[in-house]
Protein backbone atom coordinates (compact mmCIF):
# COMPACT_ATOMS: atom_id res chain seq x y z
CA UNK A 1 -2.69 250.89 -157.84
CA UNK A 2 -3.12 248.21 -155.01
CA UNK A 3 -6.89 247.44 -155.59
CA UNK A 4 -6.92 245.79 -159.03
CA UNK A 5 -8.25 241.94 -159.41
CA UNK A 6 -10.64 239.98 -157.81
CA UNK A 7 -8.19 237.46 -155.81
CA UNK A 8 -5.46 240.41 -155.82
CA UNK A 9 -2.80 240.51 -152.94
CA UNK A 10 -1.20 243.84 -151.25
CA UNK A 11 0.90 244.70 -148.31
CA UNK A 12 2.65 241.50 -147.32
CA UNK A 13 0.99 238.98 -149.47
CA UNK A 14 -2.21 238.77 -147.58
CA UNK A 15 -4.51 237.31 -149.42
CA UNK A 16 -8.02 239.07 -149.97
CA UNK A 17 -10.60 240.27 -152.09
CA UNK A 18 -10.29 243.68 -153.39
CA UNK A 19 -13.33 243.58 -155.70
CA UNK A 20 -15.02 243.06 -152.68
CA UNK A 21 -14.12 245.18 -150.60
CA UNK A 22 -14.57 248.27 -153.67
CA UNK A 23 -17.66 246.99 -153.67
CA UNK A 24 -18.79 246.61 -149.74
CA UNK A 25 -17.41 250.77 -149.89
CA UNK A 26 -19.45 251.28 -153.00
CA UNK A 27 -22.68 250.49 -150.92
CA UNK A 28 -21.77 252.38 -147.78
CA UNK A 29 -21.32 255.29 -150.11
CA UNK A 30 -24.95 254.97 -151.16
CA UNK A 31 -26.70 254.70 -147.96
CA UNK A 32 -25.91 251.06 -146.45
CA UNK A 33 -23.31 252.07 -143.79
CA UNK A 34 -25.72 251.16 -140.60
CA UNK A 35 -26.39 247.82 -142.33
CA UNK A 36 -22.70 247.02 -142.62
CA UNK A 37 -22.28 248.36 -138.65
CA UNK A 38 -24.97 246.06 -138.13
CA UNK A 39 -22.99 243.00 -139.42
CA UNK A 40 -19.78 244.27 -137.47
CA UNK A 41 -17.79 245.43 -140.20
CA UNK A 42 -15.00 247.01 -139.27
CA UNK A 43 -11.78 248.36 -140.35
CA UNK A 44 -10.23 245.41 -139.78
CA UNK A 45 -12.17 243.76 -142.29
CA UNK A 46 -10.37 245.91 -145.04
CA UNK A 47 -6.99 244.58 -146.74
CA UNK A 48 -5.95 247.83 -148.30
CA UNK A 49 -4.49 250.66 -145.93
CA UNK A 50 -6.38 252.92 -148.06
CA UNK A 51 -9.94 250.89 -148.06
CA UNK A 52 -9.56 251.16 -144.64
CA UNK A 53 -8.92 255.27 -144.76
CA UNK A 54 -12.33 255.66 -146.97
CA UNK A 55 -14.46 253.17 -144.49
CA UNK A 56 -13.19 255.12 -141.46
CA UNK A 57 -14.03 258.54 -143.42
CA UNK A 58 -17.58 257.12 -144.23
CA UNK A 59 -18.15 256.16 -140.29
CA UNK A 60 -17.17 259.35 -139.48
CA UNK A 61 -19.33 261.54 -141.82
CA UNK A 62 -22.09 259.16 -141.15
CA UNK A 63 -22.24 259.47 -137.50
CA UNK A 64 -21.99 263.21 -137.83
CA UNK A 65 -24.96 263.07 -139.56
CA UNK A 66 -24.07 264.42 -142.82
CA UNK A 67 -24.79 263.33 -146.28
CA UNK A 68 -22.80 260.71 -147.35
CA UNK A 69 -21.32 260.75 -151.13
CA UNK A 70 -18.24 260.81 -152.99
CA UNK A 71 -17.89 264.79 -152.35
CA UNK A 72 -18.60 264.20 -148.55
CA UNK A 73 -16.17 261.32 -147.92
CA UNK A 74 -13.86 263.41 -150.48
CA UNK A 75 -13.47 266.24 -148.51
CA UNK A 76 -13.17 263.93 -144.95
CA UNK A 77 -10.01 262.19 -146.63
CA UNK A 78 -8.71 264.95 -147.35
CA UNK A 79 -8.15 266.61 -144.04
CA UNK A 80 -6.05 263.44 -142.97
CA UNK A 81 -4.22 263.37 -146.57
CA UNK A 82 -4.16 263.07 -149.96
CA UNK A 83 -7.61 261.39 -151.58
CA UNK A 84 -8.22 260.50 -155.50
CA UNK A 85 -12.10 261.14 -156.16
CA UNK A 86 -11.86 258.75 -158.95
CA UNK A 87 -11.17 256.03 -157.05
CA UNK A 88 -14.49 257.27 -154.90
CA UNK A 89 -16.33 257.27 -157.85
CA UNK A 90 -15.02 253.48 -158.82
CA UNK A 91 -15.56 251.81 -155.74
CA UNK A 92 -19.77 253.73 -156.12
CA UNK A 93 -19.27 251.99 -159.78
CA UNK A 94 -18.54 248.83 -158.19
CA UNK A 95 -22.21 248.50 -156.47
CA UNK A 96 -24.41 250.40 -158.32
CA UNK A 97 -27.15 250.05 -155.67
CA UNK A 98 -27.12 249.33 -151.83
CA UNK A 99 -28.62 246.06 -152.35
CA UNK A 100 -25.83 244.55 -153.49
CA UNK A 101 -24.75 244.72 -150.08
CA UNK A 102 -25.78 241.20 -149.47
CA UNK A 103 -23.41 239.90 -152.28
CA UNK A 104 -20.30 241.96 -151.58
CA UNK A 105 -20.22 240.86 -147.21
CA UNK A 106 -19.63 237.44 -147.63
CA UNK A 107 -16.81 237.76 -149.41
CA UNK A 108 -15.45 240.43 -147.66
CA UNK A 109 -16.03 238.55 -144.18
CA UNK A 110 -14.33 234.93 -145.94
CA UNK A 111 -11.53 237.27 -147.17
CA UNK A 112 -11.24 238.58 -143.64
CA UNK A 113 -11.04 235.13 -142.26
CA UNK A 114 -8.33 234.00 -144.25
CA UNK A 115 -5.90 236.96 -142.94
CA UNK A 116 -6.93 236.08 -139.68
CA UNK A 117 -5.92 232.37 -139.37
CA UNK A 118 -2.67 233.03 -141.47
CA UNK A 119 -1.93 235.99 -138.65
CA UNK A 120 -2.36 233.59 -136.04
CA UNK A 121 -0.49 230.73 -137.87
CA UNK A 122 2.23 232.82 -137.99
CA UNK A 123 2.25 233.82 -134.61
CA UNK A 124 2.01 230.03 -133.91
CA UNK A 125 5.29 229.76 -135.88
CA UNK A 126 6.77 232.25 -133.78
CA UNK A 127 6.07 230.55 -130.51
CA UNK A 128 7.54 227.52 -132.13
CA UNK A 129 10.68 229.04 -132.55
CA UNK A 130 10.70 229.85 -129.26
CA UNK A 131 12.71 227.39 -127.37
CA UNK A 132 12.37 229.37 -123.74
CA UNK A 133 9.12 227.96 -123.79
CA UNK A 134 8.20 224.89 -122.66
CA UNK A 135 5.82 221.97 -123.92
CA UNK A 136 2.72 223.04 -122.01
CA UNK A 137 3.17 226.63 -122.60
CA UNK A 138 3.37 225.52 -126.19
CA UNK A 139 -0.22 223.75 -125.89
CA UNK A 140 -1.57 226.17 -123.98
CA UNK A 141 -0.84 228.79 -126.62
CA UNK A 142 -1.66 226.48 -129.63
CA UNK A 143 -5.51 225.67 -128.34
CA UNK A 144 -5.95 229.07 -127.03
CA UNK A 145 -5.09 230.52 -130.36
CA UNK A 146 -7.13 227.92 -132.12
CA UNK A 147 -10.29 228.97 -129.65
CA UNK A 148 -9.94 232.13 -129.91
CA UNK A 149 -10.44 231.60 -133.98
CA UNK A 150 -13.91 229.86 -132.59
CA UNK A 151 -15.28 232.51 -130.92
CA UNK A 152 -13.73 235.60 -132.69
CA UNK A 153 -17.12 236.50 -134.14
CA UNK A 154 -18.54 236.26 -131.10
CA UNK A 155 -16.48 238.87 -129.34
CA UNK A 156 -16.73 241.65 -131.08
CA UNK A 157 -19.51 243.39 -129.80
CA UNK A 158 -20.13 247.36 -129.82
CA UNK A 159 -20.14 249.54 -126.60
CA UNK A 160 -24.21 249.57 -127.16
CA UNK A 161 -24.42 246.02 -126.63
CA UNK A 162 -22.63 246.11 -123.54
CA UNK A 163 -24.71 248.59 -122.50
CA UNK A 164 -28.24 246.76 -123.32
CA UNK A 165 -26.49 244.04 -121.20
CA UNK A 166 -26.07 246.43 -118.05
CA UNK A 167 -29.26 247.40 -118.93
CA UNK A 168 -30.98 244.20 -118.58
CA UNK A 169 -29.03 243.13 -115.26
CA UNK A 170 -30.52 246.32 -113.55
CA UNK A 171 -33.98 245.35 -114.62
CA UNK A 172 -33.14 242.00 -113.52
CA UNK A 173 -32.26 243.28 -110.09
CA UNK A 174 -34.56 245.84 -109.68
CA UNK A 175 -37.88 244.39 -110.97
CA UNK A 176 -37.51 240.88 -110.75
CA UNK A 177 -35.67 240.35 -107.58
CA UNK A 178 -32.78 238.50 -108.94
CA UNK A 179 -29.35 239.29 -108.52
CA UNK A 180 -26.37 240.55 -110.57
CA UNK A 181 -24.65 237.43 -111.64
CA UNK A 182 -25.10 233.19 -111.12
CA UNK A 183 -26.53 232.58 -107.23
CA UNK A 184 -23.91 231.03 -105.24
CA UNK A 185 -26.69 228.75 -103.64
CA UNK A 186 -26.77 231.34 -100.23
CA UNK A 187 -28.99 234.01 -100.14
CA UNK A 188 -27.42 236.26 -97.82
CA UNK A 189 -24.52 236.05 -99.63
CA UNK A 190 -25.65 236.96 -102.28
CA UNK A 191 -27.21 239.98 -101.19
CA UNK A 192 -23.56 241.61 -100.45
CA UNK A 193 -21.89 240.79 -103.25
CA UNK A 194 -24.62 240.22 -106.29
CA UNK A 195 -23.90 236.38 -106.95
CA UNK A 196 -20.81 235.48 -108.99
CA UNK A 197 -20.01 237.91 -112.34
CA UNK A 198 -18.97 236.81 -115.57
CA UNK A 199 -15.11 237.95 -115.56
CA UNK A 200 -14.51 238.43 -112.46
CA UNK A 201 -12.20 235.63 -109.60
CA UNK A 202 -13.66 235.36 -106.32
CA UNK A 203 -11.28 234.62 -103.93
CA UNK A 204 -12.94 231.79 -100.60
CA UNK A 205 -10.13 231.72 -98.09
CA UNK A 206 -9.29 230.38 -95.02
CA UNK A 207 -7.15 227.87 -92.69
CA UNK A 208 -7.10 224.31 -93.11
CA UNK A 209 -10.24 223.09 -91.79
CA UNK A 210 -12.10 225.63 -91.72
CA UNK A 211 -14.71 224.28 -94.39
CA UNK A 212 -13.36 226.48 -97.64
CA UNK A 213 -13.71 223.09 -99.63
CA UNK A 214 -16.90 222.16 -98.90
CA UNK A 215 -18.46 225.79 -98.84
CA UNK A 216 -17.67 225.40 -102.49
CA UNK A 217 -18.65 222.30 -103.12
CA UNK A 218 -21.86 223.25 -101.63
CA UNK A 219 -22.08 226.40 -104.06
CA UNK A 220 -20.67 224.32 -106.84
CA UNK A 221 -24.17 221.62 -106.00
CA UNK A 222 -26.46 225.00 -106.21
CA UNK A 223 -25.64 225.79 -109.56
CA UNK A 224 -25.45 222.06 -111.11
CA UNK A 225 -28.99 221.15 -109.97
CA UNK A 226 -30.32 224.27 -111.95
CA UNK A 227 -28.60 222.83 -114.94
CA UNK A 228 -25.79 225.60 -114.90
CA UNK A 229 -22.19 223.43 -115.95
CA UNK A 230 -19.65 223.60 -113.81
CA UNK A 231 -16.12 222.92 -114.23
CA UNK A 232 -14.48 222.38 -110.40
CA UNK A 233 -10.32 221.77 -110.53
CA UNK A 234 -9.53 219.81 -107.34
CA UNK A 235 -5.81 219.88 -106.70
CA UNK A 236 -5.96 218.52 -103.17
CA UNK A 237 -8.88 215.57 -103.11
CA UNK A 238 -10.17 213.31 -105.51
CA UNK A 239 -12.94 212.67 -107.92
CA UNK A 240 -14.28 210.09 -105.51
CA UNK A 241 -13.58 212.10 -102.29
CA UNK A 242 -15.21 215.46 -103.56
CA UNK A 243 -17.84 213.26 -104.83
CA UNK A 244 -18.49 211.00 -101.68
CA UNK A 245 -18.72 214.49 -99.49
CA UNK A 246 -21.41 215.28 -102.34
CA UNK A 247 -23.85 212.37 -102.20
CA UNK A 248 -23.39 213.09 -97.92
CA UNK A 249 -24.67 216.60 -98.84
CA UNK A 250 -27.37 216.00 -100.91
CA UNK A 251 -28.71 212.59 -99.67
CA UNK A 252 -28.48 214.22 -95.54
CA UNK A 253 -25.54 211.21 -94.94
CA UNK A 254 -23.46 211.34 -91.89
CA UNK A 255 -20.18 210.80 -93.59
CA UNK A 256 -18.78 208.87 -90.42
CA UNK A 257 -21.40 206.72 -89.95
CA UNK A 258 -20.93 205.98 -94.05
CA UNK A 259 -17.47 205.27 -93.42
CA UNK A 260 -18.15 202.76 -90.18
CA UNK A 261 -19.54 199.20 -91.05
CA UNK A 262 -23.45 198.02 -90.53
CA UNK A 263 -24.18 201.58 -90.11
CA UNK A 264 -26.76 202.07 -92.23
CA UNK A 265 -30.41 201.14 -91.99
CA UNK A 266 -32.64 199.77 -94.77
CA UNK A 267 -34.79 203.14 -95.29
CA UNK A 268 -30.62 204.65 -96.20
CA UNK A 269 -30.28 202.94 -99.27
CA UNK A 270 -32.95 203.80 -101.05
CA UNK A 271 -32.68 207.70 -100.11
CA UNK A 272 -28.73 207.20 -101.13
CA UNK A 273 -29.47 205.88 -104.40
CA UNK A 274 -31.90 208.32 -105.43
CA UNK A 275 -29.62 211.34 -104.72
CA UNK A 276 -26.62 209.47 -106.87
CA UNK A 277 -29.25 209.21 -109.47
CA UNK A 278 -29.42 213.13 -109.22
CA UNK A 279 -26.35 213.72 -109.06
CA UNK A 280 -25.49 211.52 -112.45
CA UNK A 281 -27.38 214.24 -114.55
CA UNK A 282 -25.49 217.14 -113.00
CA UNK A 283 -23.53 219.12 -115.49
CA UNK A 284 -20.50 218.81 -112.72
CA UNK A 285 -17.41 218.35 -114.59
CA UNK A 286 -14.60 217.30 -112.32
CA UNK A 287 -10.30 217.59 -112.59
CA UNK A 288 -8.36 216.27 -109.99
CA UNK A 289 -5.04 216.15 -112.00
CA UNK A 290 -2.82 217.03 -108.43
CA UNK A 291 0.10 218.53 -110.11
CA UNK A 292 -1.48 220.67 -112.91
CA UNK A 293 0.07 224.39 -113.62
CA UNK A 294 -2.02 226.96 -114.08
CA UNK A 295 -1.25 226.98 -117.89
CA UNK A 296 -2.98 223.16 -118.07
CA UNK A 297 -5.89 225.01 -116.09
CA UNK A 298 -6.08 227.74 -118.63
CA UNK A 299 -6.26 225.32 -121.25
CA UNK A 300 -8.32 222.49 -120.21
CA UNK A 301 -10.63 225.35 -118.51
CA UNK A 302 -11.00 226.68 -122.35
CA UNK A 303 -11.37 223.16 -123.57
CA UNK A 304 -14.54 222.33 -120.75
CA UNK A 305 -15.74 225.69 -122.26
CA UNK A 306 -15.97 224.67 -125.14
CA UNK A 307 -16.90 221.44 -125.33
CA UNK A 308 -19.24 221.40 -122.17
CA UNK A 309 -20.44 225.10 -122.20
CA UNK A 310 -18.94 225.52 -118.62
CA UNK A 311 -20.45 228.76 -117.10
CA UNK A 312 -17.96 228.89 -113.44
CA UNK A 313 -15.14 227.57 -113.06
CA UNK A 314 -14.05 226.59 -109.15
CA UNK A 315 -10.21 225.96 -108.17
CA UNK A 316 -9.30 223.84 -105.05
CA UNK A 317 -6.67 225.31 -103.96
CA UNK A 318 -4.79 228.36 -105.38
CA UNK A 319 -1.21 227.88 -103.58
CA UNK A 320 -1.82 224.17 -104.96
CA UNK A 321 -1.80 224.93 -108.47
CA UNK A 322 1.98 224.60 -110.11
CA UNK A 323 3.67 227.69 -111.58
CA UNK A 324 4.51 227.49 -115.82
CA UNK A 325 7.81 228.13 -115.29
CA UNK A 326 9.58 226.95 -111.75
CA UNK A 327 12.94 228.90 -110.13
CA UNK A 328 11.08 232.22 -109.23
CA UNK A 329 10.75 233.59 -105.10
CA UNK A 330 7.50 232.11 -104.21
CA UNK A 331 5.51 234.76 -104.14
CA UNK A 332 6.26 235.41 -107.41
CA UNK A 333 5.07 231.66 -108.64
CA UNK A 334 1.99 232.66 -106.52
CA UNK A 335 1.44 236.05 -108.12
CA UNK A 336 1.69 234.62 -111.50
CA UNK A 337 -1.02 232.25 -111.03
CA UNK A 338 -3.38 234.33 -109.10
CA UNK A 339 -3.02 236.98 -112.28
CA UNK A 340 -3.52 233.73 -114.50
CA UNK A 341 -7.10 232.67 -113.05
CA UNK A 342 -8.24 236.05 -113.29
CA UNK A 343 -7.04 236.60 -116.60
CA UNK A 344 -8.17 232.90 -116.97
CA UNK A 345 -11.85 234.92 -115.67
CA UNK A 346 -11.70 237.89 -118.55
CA UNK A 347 -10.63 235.65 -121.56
CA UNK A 348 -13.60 232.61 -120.48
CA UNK A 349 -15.68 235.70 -119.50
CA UNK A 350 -17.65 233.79 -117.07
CA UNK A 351 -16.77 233.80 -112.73
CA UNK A 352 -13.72 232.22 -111.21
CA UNK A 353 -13.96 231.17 -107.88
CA UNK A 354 -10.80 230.57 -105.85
CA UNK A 355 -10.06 228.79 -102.86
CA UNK A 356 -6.94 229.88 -100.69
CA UNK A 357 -5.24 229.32 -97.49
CA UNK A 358 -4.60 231.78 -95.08
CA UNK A 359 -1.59 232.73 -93.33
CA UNK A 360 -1.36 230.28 -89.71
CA UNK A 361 -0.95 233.74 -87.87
CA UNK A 362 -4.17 234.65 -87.63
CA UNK A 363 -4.83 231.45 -85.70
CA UNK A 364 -2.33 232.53 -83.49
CA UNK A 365 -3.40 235.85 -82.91
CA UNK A 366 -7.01 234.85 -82.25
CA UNK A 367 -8.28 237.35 -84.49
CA UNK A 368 -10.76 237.93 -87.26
CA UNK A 369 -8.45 237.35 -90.66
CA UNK A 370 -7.76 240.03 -93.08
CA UNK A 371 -7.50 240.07 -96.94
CA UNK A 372 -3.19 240.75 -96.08
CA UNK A 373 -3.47 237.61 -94.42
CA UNK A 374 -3.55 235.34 -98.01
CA UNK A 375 -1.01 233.23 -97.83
CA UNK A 376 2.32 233.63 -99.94
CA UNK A 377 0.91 236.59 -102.05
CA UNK A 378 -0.49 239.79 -101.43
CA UNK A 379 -1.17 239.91 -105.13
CA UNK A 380 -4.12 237.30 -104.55
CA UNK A 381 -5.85 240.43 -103.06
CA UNK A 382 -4.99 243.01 -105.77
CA UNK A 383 -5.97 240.48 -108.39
CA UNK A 384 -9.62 239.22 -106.65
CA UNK A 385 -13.00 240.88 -107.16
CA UNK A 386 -14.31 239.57 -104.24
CA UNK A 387 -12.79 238.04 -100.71
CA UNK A 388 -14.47 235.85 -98.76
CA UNK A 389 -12.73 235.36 -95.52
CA UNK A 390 -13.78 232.12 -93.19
CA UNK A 391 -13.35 231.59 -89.55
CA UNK A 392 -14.89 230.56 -86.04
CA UNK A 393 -14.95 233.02 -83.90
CA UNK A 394 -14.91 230.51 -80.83
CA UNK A 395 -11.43 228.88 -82.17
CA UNK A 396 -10.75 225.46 -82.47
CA UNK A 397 -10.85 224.23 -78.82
CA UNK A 398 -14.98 225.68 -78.75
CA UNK A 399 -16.04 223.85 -81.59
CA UNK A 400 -18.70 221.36 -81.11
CA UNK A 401 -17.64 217.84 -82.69
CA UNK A 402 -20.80 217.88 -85.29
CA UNK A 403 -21.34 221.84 -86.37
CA UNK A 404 -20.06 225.17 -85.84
CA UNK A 405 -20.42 228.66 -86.24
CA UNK A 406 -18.80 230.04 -89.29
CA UNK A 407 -18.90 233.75 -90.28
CA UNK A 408 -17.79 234.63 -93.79
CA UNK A 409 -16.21 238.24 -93.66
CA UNK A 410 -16.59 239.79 -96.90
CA UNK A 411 -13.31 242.16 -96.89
CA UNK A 412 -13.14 243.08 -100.35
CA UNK A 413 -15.70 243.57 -103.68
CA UNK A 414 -14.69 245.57 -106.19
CA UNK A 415 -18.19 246.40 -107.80
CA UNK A 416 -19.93 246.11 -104.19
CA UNK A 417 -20.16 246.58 -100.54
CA UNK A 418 -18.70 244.43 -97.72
CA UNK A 419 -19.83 242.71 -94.94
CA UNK A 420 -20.53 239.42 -92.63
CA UNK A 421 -22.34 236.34 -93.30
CA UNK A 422 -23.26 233.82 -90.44
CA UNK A 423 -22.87 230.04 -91.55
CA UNK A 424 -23.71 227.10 -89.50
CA UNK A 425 -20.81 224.59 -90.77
CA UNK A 426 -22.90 221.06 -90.56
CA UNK A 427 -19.77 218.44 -90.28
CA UNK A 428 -21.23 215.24 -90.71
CA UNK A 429 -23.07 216.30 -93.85
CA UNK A 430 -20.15 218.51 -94.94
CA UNK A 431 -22.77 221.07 -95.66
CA UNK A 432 -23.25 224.96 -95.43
CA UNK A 433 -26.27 227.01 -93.98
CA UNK A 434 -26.62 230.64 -93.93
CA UNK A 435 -28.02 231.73 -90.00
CA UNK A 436 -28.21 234.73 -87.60
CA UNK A 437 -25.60 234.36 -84.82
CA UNK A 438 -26.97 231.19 -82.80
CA UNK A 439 -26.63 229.69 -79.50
CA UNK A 440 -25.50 225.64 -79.55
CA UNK A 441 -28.48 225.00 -77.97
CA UNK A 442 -30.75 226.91 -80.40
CA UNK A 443 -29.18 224.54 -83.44
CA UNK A 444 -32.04 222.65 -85.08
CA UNK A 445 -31.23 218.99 -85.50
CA UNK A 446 -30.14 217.86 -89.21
CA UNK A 447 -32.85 216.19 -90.77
């Protein structure tokens, strides 16, 4: 008999709590199975192979509606095996009312706990013994074990929550105006594709120059002065460059005339140093480690999670970020880390947006770019929610030296439609508007 003692062990040497769980069984027997589905017991929660055979019979004759007893639950066993009605009749012995529900679950859940961590202590060991893998794969593993420990209560949620969730977005949409996921800081954008979406890797891409970074930057500015944290991985500029083209942004700065001496006039200052007072409360947390693989992302994107509550999650650029493991066709190195940012997306369960670079043909060509045009990968496109394609349609040699027309062709959203989005690119301030198509001429002066 595997169930005997209090601080009894069974099947492996896990530890747990048998008592406990007779007695969590005992009350679901008498009437207290929606209260135990109400604290997320599951299955899992059960030591014993055969605790875990009487809860499962319980949910079943429960949610079928019928009477739940020792005769009941009897008979349910049965049909998938053998079943001792004495032991039915113990574990009712073991809580002789439903109210000792509240005594029985804590122990049960701590007993729980303690399986868990040694599981994933031992799977640490594993990975230890390992030697294929190398030192940051070893980290990465390590802290997302140990964060997934964190949170493990938090993700197990029933299909009914998910669906009071869905629930409230379409209320959210329909009645109050407001879209699907985080605002990306462009209204017209965010009519096509319904703002950015917790799990999901939305893919900006273009060719060099062509404003990706600081359409992003812009986006990544919307959401930090409404208090949302942002995490933004910069693997081409710095801390101080991303944050220089910033302050232009949100103080109205011409960033050449910042850059040329005696430039400025006395009424600058004062507007400068007010917006750099802004921007010093922004929940912007910046990376510009150059050389980072997407397994450091991963981890330190887990780690800015965690410790800052990041909500998005912005990468500058994807064909920048370094493979885990080098020697593979490069298209392969790229696959692996587009599939890592949106897996990256899932695990964090909050938006990933991606910056990319675009193959040089489609310069060449003179033609409106494609999603099959993503540089180095087509599995960028398989693995992106959403595609957000940049270019001028007048080309290079059209563009005026201080804005141009940008359209944003939205070629691919999984949960959406698809479309175009006219942007005037403002140069000097580095800064993104959303227009109808324009003449030069009509172009309001910055202000």
């Amino acid at each position: 008999e595997k169930a005997r003692n209090h601080t009894g062990t069974v099947e492996g040497g896990e530890p747990m709590s048998a008592t406990a769980e007779m007695g969590v069984l005992g009350c679901a027997l008498l009437g207290a199975m929606d209260e135990c589905i109400a604290e997320g017991i599951t299955g899992e929660h059960f030591a014993n192979s055969e605790h875990r055979r009487i809860w499962e019979a319980i949910r079943e004759v429960t949610e079928e509606g019928l009477p739940c007893n020792v005769v009941t639950v009897h008979d349910r066993l049965n049909t998938s095996g053998k079943a001792d009605p004495s032991y039915l009749v113990r574990c009712e012995d073991a809580a002789p009312t439903s109210t000792n529900l509240g005594y029985w679950l804590p122990l049960l859940k701590k007993s729980a706990v303690r399986r868990l961590y040694k599981a994933k202590m031992a799977k640490l060991g594993k990975a230890l013994d390992d030697h294929t893998l190398e030192p940051d794969e070893l980290t990465a593993a390590f802290e997302a074990e140990i964060l997934d420990l964190s949170g493990e209560d938090t993700k197990k949620t029933t299909r009914a929550d998910s669906l009071v969730r869905v629930l409230a977005n379409i209320e959210q949409v329909q009645f109050k105006g407001k879209v699907f996921g985080l605002t990306t800081g462009f209204p017209e954008l965010d009519n096509v594709i319904g703002g950015l979406h917790n799990g999901e890797m939305m893919v900006i891409a273009a060719r060099p120059g062509c404003g990706k970074t600081a359409l992003a930057a812009n986006m990544a500015e919307s959401l930090v002065s409404k208090g949302v944290p942002v995490g933004f991985f910069s693997q081409e500029m710095t801390e101080d460059q991303l944050n220089f083209r910033m302050l232009c942004t949100h103080a109205r700065q011409d960033s050449r005339e910042l850059m040329r001496p005696h430039t400025l006039t006395a009424n600058d200052f004062p507007k400068i140093s007010a917006a750099v007072g802004r921007m010093n409360s922004w929940p912007l947390h910046i990376r510009d480690k150059g050389d980072m693989t997407i397994g450091q992302i991963r981890a330190e994107a887990r780690r800015m999670r965690a410790i800052h509550g990041c909500e998005v999650f912005f990468v500058d650029y994807l064909q920048l970020v370094h493979p885990d493991r080098r020697g593979e066709k490069r298209y392969q190195e790229v696959g692996a880390i587009s599939a890592g940012l949106k897996n990256m997306a899932k695990e964090l369960n909050c938006p990933v947006v991606a910056l990319a670079q675009l193959n040089r043909e489609t310069v060449r060509a003179n033609r409106a770019p494609r999603a099959y045009d993503l540089r180095e990968s087509g599995n960028i496109e398989a693995d992106a929610d959403q595609i957000m394609l940049l270019w001028e349609p007048t080309g290079e040699e059209m563009a005026h030296p201080t804005h141009t027309m940008v359209e944003g062709i939205i070629d691919k959203n999984r949960n959406g439609g698809t479309g175009r989005v006219n942007f005037l690119f403002r140069k000097e301030h580095t800064q993104f508007e959303t227009v109808s198509p324009i003449n030069d001429e009509d172009i309001p002066p910055s202000l």
